[in-house]
Protein backbone atom coordinates (compact mmCIF):
# COMPACT_ATOMS: atom_id res chain seq x y z
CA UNK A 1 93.96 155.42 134.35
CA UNK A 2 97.21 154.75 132.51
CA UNK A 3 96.79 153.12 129.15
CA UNK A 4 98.90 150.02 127.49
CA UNK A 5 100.66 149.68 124.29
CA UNK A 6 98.30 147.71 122.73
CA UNK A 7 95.76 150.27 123.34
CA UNK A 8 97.33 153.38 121.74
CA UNK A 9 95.90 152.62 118.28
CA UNK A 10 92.19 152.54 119.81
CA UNK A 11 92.83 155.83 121.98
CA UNK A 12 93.86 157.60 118.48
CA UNK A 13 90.79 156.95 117.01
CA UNK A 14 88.44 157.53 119.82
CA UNK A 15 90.39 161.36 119.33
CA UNK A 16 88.94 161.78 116.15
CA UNK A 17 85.31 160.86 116.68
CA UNK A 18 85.20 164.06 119.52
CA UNK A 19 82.51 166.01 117.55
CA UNK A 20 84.79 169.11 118.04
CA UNK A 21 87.55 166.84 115.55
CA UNK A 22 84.87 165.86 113.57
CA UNK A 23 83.46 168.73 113.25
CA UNK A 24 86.04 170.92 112.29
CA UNK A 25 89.33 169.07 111.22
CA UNK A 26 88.28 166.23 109.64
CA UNK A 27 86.21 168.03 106.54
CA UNK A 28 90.02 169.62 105.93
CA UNK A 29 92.48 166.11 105.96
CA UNK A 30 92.95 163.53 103.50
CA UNK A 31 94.65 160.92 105.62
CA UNK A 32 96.13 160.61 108.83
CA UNK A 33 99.68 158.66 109.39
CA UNK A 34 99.89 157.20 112.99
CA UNK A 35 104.01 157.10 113.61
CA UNK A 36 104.93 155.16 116.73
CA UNK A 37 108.18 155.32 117.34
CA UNK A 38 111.11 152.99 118.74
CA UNK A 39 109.51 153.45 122.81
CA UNK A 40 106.06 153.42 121.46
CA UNK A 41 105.07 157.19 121.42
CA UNK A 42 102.76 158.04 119.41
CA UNK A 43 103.12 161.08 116.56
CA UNK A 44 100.49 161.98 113.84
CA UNK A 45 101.05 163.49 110.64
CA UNK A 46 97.92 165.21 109.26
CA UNK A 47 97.14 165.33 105.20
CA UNK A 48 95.61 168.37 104.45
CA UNK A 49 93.40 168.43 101.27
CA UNK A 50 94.15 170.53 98.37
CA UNK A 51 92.55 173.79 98.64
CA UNK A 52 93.53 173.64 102.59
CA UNK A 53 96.54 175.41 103.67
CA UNK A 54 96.50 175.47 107.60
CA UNK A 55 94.24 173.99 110.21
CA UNK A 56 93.89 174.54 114.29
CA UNK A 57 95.27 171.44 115.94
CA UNK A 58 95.05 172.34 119.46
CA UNK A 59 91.75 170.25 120.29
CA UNK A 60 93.14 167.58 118.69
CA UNK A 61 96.37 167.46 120.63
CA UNK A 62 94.37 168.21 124.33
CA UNK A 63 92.23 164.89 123.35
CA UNK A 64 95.44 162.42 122.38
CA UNK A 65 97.23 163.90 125.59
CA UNK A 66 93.95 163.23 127.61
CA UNK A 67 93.55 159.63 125.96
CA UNK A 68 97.22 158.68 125.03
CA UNK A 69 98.57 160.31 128.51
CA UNK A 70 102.72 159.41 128.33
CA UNK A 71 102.34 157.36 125.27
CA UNK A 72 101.77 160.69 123.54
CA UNK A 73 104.95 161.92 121.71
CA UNK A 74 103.47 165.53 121.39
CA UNK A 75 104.06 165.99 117.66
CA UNK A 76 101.22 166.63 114.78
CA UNK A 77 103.43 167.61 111.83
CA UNK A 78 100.91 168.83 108.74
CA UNK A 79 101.19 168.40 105.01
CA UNK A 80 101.76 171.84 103.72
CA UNK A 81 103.99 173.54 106.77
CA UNK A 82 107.20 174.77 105.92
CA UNK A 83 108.47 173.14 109.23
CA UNK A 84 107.79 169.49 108.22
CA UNK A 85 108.14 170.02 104.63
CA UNK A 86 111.20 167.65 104.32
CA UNK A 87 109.48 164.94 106.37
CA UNK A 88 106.33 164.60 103.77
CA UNK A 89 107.89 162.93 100.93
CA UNK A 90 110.04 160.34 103.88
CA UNK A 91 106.50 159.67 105.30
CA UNK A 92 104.61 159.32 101.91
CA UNK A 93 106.99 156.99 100.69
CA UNK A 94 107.05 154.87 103.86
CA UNK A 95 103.62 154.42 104.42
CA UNK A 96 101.16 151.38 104.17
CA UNK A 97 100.25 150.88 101.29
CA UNK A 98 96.69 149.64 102.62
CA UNK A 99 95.04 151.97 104.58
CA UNK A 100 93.42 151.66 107.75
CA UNK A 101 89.81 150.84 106.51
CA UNK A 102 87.16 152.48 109.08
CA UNK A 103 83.93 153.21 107.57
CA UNK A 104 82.66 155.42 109.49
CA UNK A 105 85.43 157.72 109.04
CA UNK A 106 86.25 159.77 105.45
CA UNK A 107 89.97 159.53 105.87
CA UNK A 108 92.78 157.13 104.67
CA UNK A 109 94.61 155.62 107.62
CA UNK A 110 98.33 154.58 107.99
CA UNK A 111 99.89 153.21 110.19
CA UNK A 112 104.31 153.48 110.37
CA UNK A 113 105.58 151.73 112.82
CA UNK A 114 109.78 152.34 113.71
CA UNK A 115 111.62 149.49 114.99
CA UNK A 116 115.44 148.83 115.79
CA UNK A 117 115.05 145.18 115.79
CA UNK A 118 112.47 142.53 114.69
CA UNK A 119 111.88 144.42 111.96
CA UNK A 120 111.99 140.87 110.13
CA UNK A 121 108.91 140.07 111.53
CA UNK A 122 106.83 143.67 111.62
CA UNK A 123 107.04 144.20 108.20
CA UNK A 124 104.58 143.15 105.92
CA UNK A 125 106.50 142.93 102.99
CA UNK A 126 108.57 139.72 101.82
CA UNK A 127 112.49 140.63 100.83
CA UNK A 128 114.17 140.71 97.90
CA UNK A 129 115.73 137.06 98.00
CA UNK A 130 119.35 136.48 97.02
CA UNK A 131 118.28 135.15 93.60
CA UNK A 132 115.14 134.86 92.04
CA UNK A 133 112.47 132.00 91.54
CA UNK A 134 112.81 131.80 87.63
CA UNK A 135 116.90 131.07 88.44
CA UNK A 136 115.72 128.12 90.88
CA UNK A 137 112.91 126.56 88.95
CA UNK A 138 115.23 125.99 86.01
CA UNK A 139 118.22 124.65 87.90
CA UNK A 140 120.47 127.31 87.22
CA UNK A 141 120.26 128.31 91.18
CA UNK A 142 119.76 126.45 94.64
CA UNK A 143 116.18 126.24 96.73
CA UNK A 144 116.55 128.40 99.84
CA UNK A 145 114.73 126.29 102.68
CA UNK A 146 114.16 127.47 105.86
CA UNK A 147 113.39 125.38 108.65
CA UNK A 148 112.35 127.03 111.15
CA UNK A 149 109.50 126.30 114.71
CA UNK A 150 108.38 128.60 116.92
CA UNK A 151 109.01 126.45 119.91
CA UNK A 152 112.62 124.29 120.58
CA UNK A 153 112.53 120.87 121.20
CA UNK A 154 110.37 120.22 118.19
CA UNK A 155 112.86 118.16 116.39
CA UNK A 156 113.10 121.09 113.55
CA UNK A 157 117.55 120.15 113.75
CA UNK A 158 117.15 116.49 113.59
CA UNK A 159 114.02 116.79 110.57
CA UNK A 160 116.41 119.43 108.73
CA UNK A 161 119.26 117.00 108.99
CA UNK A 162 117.38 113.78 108.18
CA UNK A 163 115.69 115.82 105.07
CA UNK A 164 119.49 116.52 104.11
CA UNK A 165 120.26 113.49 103.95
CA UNK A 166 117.39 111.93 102.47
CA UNK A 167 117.82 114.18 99.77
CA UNK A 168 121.26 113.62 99.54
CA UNK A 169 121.09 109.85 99.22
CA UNK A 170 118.84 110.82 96.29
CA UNK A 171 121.16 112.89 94.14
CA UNK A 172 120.25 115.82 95.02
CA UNK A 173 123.28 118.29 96.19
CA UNK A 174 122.77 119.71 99.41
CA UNK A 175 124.37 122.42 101.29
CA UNK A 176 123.10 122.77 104.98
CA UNK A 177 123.85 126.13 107.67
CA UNK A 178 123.40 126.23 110.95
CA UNK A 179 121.49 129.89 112.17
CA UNK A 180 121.02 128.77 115.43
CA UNK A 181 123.44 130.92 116.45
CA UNK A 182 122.64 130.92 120.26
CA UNK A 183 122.56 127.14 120.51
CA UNK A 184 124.89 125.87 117.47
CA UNK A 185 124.25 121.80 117.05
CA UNK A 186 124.59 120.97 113.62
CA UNK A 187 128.66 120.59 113.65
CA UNK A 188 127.91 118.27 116.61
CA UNK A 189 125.68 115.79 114.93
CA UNK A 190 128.36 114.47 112.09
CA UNK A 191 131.55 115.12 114.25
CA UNK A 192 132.56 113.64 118.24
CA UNK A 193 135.32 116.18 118.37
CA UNK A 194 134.69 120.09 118.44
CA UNK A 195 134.97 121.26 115.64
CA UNK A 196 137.18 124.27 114.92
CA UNK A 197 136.24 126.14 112.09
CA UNK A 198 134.74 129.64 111.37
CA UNK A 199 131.04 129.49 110.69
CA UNK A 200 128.05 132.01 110.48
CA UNK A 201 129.44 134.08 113.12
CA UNK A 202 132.33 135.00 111.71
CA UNK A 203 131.46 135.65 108.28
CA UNK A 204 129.04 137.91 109.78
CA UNK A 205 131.76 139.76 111.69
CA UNK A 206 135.03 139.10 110.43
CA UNK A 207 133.78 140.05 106.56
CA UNK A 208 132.71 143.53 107.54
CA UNK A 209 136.21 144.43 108.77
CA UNK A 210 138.45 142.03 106.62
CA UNK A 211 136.48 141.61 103.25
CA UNK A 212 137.98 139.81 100.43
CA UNK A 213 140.76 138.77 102.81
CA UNK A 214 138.12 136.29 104.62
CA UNK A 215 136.79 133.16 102.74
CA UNK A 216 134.26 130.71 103.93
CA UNK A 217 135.54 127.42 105.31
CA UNK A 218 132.67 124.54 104.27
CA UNK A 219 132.90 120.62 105.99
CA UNK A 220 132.48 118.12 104.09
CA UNK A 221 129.74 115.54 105.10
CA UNK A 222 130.49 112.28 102.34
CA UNK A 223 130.95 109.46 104.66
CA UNK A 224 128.79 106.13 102.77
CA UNK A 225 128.01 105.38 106.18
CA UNK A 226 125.07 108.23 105.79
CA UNK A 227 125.11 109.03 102.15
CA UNK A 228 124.72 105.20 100.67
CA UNK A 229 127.45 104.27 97.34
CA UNK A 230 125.10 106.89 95.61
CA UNK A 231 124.82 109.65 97.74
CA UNK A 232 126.21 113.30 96.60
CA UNK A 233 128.26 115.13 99.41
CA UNK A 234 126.45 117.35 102.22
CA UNK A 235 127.98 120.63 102.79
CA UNK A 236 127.94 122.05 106.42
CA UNK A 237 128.45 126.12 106.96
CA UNK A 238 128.26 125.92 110.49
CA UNK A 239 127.64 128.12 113.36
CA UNK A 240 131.14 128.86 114.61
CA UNK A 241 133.53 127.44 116.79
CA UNK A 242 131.83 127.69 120.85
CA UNK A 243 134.81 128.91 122.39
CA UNK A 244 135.51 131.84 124.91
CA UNK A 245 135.45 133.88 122.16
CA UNK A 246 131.74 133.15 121.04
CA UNK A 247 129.76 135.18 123.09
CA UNK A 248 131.95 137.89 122.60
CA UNK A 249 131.17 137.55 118.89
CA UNK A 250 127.29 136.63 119.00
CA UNK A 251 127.16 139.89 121.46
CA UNK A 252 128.81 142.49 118.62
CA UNK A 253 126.19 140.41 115.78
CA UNK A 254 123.50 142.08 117.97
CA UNK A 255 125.05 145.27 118.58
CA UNK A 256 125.80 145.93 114.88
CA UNK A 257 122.56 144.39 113.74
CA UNK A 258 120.84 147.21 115.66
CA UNK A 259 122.69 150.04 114.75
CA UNK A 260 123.35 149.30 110.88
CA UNK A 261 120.59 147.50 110.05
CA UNK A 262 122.92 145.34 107.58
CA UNK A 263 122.23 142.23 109.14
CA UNK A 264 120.08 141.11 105.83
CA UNK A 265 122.41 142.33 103.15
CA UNK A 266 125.59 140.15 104.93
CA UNK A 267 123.10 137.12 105.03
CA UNK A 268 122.28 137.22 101.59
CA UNK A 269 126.00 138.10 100.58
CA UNK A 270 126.75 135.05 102.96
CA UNK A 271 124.76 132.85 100.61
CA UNK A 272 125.78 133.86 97.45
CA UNK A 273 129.28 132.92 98.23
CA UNK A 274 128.39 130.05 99.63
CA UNK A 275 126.35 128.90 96.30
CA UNK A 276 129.62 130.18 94.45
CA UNK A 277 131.92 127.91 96.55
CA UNK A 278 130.00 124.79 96.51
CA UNK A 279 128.44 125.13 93.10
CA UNK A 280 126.12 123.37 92.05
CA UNK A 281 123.96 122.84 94.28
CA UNK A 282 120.11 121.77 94.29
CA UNK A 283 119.09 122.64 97.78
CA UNK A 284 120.38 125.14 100.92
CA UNK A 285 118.69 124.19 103.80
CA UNK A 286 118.82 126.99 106.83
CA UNK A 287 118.00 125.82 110.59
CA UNK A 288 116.52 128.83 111.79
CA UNK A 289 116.76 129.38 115.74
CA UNK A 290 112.95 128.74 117.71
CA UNK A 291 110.76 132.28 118.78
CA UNK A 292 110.43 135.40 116.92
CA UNK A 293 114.32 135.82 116.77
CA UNK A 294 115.63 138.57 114.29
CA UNK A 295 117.68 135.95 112.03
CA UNK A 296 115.03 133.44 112.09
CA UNK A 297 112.40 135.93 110.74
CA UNK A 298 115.34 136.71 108.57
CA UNK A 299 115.36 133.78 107.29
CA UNK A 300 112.39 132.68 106.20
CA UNK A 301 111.06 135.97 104.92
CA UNK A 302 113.92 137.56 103.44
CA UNK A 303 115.85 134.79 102.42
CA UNK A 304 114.06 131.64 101.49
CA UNK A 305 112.12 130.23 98.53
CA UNK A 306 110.30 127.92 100.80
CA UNK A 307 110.04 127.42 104.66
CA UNK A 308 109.29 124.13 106.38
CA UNK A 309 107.41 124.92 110.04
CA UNK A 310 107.08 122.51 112.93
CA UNK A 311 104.07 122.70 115.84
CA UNK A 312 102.84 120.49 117.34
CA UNK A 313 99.35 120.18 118.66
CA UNK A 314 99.02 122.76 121.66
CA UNK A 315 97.92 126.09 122.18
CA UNK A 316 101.31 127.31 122.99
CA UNK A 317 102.69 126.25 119.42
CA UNK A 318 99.24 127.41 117.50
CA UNK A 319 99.50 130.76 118.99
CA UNK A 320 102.89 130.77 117.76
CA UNK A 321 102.55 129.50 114.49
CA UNK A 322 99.20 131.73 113.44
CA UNK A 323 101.76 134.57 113.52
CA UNK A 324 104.22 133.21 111.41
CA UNK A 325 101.57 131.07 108.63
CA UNK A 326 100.04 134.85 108.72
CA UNK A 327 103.54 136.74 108.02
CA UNK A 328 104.04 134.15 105.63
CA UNK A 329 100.94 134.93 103.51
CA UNK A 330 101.75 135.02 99.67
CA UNK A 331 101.39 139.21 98.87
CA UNK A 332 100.46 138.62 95.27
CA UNK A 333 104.69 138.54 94.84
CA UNK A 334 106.30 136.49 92.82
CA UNK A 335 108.95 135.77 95.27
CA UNK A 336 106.32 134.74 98.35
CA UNK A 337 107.64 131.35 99.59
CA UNK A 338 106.47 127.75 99.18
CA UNK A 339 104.93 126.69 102.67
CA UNK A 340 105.14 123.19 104.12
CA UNK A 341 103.82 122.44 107.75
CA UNK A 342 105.40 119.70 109.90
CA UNK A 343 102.62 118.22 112.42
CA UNK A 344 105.57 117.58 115.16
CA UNK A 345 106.07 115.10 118.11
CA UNK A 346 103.13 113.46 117.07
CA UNK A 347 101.99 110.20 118.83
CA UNK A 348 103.42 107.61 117.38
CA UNK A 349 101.56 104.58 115.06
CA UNK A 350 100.08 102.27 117.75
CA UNK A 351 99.40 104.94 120.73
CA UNK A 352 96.61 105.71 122.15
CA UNK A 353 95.07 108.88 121.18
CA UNK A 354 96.55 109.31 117.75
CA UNK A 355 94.42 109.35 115.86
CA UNK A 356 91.99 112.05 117.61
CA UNK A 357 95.47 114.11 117.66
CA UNK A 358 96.04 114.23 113.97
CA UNK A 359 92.53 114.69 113.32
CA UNK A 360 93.04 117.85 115.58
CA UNK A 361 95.94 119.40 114.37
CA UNK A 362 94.92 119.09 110.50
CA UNK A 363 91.47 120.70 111.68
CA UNK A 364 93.44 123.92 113.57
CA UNK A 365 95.35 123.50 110.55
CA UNK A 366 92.83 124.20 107.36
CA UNK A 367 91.12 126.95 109.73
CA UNK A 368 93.88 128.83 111.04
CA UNK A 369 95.06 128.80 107.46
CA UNK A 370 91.84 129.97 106.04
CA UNK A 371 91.40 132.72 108.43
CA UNK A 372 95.29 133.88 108.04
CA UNK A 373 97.08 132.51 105.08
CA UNK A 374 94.41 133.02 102.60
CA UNK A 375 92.92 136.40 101.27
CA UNK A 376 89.28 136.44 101.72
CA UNK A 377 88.32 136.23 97.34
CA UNK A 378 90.87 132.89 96.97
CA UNK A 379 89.59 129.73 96.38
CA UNK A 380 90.64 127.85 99.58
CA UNK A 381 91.88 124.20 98.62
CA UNK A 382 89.84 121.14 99.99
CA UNK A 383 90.57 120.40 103.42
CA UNK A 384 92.03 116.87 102.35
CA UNK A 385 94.08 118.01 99.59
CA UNK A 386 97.84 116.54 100.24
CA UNK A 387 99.43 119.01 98.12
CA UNK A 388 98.03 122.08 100.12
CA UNK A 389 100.18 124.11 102.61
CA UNK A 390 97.85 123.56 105.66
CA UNK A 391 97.87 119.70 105.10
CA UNK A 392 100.71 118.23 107.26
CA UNK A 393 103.56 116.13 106.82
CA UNK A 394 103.36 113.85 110.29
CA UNK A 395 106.43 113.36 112.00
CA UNK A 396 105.68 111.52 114.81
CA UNK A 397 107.70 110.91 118.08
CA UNK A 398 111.08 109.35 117.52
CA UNK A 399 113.03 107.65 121.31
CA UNK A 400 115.86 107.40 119.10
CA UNK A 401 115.54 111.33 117.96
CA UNK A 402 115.73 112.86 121.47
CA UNK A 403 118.94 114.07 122.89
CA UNK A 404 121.84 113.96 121.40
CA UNK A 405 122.21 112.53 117.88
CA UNK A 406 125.39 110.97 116.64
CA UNK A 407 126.12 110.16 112.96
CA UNK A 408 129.29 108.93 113.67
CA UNK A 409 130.43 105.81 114.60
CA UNK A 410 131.78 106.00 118.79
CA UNK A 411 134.45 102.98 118.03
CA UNK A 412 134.47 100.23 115.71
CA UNK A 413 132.34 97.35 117.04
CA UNK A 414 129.64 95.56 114.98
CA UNK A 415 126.44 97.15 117.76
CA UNK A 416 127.92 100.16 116.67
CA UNK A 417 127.67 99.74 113.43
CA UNK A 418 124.09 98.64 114.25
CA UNK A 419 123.35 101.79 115.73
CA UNK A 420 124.29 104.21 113.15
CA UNK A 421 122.73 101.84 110.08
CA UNK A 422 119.38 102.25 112.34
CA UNK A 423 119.98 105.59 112.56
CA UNK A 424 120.66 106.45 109.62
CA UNK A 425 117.77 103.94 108.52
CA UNK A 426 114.78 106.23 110.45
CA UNK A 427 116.23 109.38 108.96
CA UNK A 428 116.03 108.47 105.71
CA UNK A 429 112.30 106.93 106.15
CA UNK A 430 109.31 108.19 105.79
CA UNK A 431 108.16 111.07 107.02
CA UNK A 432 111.32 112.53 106.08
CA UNK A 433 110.99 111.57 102.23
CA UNK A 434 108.00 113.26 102.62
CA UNK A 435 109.07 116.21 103.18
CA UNK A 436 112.05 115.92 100.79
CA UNK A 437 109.38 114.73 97.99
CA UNK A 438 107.81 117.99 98.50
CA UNK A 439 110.54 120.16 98.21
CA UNK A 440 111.48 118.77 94.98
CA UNK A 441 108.24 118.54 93.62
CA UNK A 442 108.08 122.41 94.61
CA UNK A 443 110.87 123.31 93.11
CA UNK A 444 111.08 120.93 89.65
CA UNK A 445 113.57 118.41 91.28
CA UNK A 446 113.00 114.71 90.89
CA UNK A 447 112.80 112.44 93.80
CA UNK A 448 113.20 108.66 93.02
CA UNK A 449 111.46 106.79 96.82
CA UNK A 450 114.18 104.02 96.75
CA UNK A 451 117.39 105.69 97.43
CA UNK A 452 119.21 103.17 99.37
């Protein structure tokens, strides 16, 4: 019967409790490194002990072609021969740290894993970020803030812009990029024209080939309409210009992303300058694209000091989310990132049902983050402590929020003028000074509630 990919891992280790392997081979290895490769084959790479200078691998490889069938790659390279001797310091210095605890078995298990893309998400360690904590906490450097769901239609765009400009209205500067690169909105929201400047996209591209010669081009967001007489300026990287080029462009970003791997050093180089051009600033907020997308794992594990993540209360969003509140579990590194969960599209005050429903979600909240967030010897915060990653910030249903937003005014008449004020009024409301009261608490910024 032919096997699955999830199943390869389980077939490798029923190999090596055949009494002939245990008999025989194991007494003579150290560890055993499981490569699978980019298709999923499966090679091993054997750790000989000390006084051990050759062992009979024939069993071994008749049992994984017998249990692995096709997802067998047919290689078992060994410590000490002179044919893999090159390979043994690549694969020691690549491997898991943690080993693959079993027990019953006297070995030390790894397990490498070689990807082309989502390699943002695989690994299990946390990047270097463009600049460090110490830089932020003191003011000398912007807060890196992803916001990021793992389903659309969330209202993760319209939270990150509404925490912009809450912030915003409250001194704070602000600098906001859109990495929703296959469905670009933010330009949309403050402008009724198309807006024609380079974004993202091109920085990604067009710096590679033209380098010094290429310079960011930043909007400018300072209308009082949205800001108040106080408000500091919002700065808008966006996307990119959606023209017939675009998908031209967005199709080379994946092309180049798989066969350099440089996608991560241009994103961070992409923020520095933008840091550099708009200095100072006090926050960059990032709207990562929905789904385990390579520049949204990007961004919230490689690039950000803190990440902002919107479910809602369904099994399609938990499953989801577990993944990403597990990826995003602090590694005992200084540079793990501050975590603040958005309960979503919650039922608003007045429905039925809405109370059961946030009961719910902060219950699959504190458990999924025990169980995944937390290593098993920390002291687990109180389930009603408001300060704790797993307790939400509610942002409930919004009639105005859906479809398209528009911080602009459409003509000059006084019910327009209504419109945006009211607009502008529930976006600058609580929940959304929640979440911006967060932030700068988590990052030594002050946050004043009246900001009018």
């Amino acid at each position: 019967m032919a096997i699955s990919f999830d199943e390869t891992f389980d077939k490798v280790k029923e190999c090596f409790q055949e009494e002939s392997v245990m008999t025989s081979l194991i007494p003579k290895l150290k560890a055993v490194t499981i490569i699978r490769d980019v298709y999923g084959k499966i090679r091993l790479f054997l750790d000989l002990k000390d006084e051990i200078q050759q062992v009979e691998t024939s069993p071994l490889g008749q049992f994984l072609s017998q249990k692995l069938g096709k997802y067998y790659g047919r290689d078992i390279w060994l410590s000490k021969e002179k044919l893999y001797e090159n390979l043994v310091p690549t694969i020691v210095a690549e491997r898991d740290e943690a080993p693959w605890d079993d027990s019953s078995l006297s070995l030390r298990w790894y397990i490498l894993e070689r990807h082309i893309a989502k390699q943002s998400w695989t690994s299990t360690n946390i990047g270097s970020l463009p600049w460090d904590n110490d830089s932020v906490s003191s003011g000398a450097k912007p807060a890196i803030i992803s916001f990021f769901s793992f389903k659309g239609g969330v209202g993760r765009t319209s939270s990150l812009v509404a925490t912009a400009l809450t912030l915003a209205r409250n001194g704070h500067r602000v600098a906001i990029v859109d990495l929703d690169l296959e469905a670009p909105g933010l330009a949309t929201i403050f402008s009724p024209d198309d807006v024609s400047n380079s974004g993202v996209i091109d920085y990604l591209l067009e710096k590679k080939i033209q380098g010094n010669d290429w310079s960011l081009s930043i909007l400018s967001i300072s209308e009082s309409d949205l800001l108040g007489d106080n408000g500091d300026t919002i700065h808008l990287f966006p996307a990119g210009t959606v023209d017939k080029n675009y998908l031209e462009k967005l199709a080379r970003l994946d092309f180049q992303n798989l066969v350099n791997g440089e996608l991560q050093d241009s994103m961070q180089n992409m923020l520095n300058e933008l840091e550099s051009a708009v200095t100072p600033l006090d926050f960059i907020l990032l709207d990562a694209r929905a789904g385990f997308h390579d520049i949204g794992g990007l961004a919230i594990t490689k690039l950000s000091h803190g990440v902002v993540i919107f479910g809602t209360q369904s099994r399609q969003s938990w499953a989801g989310l577990t993944h990403v509140i597990r990826h995003l579990a602090p590694s005992g590194s200084d540079d793990s990132p501050s975590l603040i969960l958005v309960h979503s599209m919650a039922p608003a005050l007045g429905s039925g049902g809405r109370e059961r429903e946030l009961t719910q979600f902060r219950e699959r909240a504190y458990s999924t983050f025990q169980e995944n967030y937390y290593a098993e010897n920390d002291d687990v915060p109180n389930s009603n402590d408001t300060e704790a990653p797993f307790y939400p910030v509610v942002v409930p249903y919004q009639d105005n929020l859906r479809g398209d937003i528009a911080l602009f005014p459409h003509d000059f008449t006084p019910e327009e003028s209504d419109r945006l004020s009211s607009l502008v009024e529930i976006m600058t409301n609580s929940p959304y000074q929640n979440i911006a009261k967060k932030l700068c608490t988590a990052f030594g910024r002050e946050f004043q509630t009246n900001n009018g």
